[in-house]
C-alpha atoms as a PDB file:
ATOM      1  CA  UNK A   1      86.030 105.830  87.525  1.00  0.00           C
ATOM      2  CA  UNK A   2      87.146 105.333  83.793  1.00  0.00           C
ATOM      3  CA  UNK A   3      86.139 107.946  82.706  1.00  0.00           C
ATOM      4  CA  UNK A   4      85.037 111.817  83.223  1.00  0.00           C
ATOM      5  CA  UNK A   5      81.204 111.293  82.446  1.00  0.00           C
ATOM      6  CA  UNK A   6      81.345 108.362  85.007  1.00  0.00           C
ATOM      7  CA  UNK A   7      82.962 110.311  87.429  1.00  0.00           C
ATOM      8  CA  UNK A   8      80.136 113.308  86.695  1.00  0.00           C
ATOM      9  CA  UNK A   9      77.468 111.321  86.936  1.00  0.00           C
ATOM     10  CA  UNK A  10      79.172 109.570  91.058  1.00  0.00           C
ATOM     11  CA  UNK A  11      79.511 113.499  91.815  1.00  0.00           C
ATOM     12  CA  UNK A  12      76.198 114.684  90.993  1.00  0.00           C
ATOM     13  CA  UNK A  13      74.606 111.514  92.728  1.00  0.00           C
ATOM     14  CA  UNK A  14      76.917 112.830  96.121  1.00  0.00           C
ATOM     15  CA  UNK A  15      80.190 111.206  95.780  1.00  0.00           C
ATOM     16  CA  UNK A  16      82.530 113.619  97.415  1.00  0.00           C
ATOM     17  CA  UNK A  17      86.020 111.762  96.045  1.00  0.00           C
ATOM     18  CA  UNK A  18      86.564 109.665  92.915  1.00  0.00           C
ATOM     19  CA  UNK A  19      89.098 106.759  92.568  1.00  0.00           C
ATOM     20  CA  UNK A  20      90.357 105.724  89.285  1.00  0.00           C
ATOM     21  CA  UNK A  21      92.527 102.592  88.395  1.00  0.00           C
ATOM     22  CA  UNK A  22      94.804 104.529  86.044  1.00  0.00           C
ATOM     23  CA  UNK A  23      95.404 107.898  85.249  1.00  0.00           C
ATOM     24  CA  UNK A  24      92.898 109.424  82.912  1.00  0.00           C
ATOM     25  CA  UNK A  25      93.538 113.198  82.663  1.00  0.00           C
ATOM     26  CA  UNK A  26      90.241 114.547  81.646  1.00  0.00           C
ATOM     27  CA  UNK A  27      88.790 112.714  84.750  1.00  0.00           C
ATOM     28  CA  UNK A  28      91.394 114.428  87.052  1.00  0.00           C
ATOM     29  CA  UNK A  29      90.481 118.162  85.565  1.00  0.00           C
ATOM     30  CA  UNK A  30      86.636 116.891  86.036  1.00  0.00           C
ATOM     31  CA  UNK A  31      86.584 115.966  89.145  1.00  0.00           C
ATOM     32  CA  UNK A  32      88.656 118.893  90.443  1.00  0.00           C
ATOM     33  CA  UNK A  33      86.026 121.395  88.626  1.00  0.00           C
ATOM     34  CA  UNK A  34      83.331 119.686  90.792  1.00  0.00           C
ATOM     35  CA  UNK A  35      85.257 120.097  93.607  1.00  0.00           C
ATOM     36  CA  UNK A  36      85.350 116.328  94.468  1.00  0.00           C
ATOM     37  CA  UNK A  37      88.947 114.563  95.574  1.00  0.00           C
ATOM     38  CA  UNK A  38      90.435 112.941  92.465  1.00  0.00           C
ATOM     39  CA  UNK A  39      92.592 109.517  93.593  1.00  0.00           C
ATOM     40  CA  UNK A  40      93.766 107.903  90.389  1.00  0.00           C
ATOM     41  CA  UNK A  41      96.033 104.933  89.974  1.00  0.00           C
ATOM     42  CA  UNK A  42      99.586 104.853  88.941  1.00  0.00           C
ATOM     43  CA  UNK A  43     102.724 102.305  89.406  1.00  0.00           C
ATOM     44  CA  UNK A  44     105.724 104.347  88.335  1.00  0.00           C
ATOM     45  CA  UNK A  45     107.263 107.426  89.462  1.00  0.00           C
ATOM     46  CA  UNK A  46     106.207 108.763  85.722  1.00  0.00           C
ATOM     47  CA  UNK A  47     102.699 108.350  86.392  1.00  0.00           C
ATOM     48  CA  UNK A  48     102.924 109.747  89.558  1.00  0.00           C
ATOM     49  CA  UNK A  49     104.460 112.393  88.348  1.00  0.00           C
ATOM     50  CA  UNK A  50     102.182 112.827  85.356  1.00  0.00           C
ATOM     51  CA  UNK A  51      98.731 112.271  88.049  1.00  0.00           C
ATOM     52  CA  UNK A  52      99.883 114.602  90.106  1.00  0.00           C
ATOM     53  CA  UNK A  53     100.903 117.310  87.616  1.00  0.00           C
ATOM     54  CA  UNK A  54      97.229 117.228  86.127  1.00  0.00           C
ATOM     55  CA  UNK A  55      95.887 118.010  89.796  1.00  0.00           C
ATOM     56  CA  UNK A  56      95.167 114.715  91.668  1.00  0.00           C
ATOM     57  CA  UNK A  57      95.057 115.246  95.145  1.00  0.00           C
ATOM     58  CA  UNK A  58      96.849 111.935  95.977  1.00  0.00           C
ATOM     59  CA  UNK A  59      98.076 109.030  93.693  1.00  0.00           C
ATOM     60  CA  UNK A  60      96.497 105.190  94.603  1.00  0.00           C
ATOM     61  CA  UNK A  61      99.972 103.601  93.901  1.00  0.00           C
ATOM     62  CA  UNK A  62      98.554 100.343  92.370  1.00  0.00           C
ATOM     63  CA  UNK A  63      99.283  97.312  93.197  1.00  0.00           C
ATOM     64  CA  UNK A  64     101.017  98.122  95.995  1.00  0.00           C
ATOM     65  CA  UNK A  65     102.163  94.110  96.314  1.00  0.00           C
ATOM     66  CA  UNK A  66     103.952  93.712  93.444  1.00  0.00           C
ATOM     67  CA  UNK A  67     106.314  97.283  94.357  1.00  0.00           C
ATOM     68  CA  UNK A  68     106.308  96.982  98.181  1.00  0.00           C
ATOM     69  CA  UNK A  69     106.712  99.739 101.105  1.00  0.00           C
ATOM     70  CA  UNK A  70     110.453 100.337  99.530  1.00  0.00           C
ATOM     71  CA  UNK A  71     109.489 101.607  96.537  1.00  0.00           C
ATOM     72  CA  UNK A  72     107.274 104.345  98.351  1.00  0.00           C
ATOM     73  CA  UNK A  73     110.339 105.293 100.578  1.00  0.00           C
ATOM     74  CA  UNK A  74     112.198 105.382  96.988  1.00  0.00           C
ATOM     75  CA  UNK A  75     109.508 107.784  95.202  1.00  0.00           C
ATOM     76  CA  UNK A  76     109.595 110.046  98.277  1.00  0.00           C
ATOM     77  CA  UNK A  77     113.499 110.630  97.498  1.00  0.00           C
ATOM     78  CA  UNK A  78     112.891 112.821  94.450  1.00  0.00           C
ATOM     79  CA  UNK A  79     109.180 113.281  95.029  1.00  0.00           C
ATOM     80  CA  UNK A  80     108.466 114.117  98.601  1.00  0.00           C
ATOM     81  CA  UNK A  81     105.757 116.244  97.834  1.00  0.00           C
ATOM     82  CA  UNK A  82     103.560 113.990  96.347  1.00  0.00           C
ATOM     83  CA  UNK A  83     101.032 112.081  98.838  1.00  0.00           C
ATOM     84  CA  UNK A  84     100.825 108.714  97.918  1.00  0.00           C
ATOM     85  CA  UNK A  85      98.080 106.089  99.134  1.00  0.00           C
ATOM     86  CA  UNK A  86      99.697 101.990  98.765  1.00  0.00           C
ATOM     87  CA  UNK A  87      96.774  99.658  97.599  1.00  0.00           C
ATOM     88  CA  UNK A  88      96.590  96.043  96.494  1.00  0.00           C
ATOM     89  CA  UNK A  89      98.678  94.034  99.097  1.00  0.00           C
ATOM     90  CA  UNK A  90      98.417  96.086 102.188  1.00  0.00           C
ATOM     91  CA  UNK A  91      97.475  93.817 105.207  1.00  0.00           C
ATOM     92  CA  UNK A  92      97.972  93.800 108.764  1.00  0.00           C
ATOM     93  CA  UNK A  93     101.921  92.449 107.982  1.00  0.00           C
ATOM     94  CA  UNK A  94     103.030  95.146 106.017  1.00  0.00           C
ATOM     95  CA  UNK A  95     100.870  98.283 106.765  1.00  0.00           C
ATOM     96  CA  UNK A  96     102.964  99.471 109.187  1.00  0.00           C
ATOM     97  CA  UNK A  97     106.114  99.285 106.828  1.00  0.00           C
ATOM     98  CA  UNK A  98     104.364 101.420 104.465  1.00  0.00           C
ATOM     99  CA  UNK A  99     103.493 103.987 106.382  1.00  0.00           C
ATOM    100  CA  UNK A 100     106.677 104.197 107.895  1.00  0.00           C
ATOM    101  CA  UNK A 101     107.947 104.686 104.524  1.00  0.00           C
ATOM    102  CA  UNK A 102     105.927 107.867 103.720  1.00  0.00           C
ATOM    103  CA  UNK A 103     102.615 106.440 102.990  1.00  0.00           C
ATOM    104  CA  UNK A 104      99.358 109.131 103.809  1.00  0.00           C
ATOM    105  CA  UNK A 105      96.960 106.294 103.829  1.00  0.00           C
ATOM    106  CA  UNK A 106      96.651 103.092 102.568  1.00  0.00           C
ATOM    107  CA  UNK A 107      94.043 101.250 100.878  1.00  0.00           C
ATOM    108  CA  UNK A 108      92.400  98.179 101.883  1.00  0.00           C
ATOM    109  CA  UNK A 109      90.639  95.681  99.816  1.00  0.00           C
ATOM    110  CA  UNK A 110      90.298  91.907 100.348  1.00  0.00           C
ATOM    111  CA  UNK A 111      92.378  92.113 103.183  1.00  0.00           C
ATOM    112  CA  UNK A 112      89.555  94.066 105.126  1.00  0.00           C
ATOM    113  CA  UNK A 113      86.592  92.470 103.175  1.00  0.00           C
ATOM    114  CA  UNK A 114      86.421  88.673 102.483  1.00  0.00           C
ATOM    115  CA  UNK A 115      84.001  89.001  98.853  1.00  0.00           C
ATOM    116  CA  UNK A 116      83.798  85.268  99.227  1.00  0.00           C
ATOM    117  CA  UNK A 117      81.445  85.049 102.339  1.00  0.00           C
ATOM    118  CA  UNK A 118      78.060  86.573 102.324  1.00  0.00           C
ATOM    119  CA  UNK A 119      77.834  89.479 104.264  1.00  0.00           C
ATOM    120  CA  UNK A 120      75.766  89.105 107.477  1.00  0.00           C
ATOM    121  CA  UNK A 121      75.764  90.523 111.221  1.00  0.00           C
ATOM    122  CA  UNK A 122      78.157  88.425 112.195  1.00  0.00           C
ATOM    123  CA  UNK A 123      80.847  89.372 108.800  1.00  0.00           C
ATOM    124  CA  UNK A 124      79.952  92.959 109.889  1.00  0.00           C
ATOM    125  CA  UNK A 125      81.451  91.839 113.008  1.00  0.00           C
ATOM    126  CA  UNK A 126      84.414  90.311 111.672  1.00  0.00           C
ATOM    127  CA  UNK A 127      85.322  93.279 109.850  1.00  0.00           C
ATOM    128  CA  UNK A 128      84.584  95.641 112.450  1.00  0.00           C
ATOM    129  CA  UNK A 129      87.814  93.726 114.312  1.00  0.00           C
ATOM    130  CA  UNK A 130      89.810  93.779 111.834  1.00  0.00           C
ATOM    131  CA  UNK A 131      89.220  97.061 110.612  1.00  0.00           C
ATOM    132  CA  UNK A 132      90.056  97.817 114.818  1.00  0.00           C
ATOM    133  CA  UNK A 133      93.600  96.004 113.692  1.00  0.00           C
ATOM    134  CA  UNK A 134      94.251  98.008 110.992  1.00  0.00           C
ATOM    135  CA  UNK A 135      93.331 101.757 113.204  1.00  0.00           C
ATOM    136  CA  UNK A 136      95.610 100.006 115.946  1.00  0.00           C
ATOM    137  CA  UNK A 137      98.636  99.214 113.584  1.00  0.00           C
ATOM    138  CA  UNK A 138      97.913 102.778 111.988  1.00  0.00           C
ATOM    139  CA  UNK A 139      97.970 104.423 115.298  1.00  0.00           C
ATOM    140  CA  UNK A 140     100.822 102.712 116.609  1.00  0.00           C
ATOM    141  CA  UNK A 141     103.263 104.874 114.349  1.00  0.00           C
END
């Protein structure tokens, strides 16, 4: 969510946790007065930082791709309390790597979900296995 009426309006309608691409303050405060989890985005330690000290419960660190499982390892050094969540990159190569590194979760997009294909029984299928991939890579930590 963008913004704190958007995320108002997901909570009301049952959303129990809002994501946000970037750090938006007001929407952090918001959701945490509604009681919902608020996961907004951030790419450097500042933002982090700066998400975390308005009350996000854990920081989306966005895209993940472009910093790689390092640079979580690297945050943890002078911010080890701070749960962090890699997304944008993470596939079945390199989720492994990232949770070694100190990741809580990580976030899957088109690496889960082809948006390209329609979405039928046998899609469902598909990403029923894969999502089985990702549990088994998970779980083999």
């Amino acid at each position: 969510m963008l913004d704190p009426e958007t995320a108002k309006s997901a909570i009301h309608a049952g959303s129990e946790f809002i994501f946000s691409p970037t750090i938006n303050t007001e929407t952090i405060r918001l959701t945490k007065r509604y009681g919902a989890i608020s996961i907004p985005g951030a790419m450097t330690p500042t933002e982090i930082l700066t998400a975390y000290e308005h009350g996000a419960d854990l920081i989306k660190v966005f895209p993940a791709n472009i910093v790689g499982p390092g640079f979580i390892k690297d945050v943890h050094g002078p911010l080890p309390h701070i749960p962090l969540m890699p997304t944008g990159g993470v596939d079945l190569g390199n989720i492994q790597e990232f949770l070694n590194h100190g990741a809580i979760a990580v976030g899957l997009g088109s690496s889960l979900v082809n948006t390209k294909v329609n979405i039928d029984k046998e899609e469902l299928n598909r990403i029923s296995e894969r999502a089985k991939q990702f549990v088994e890579k998970a779980n083999y930590l």
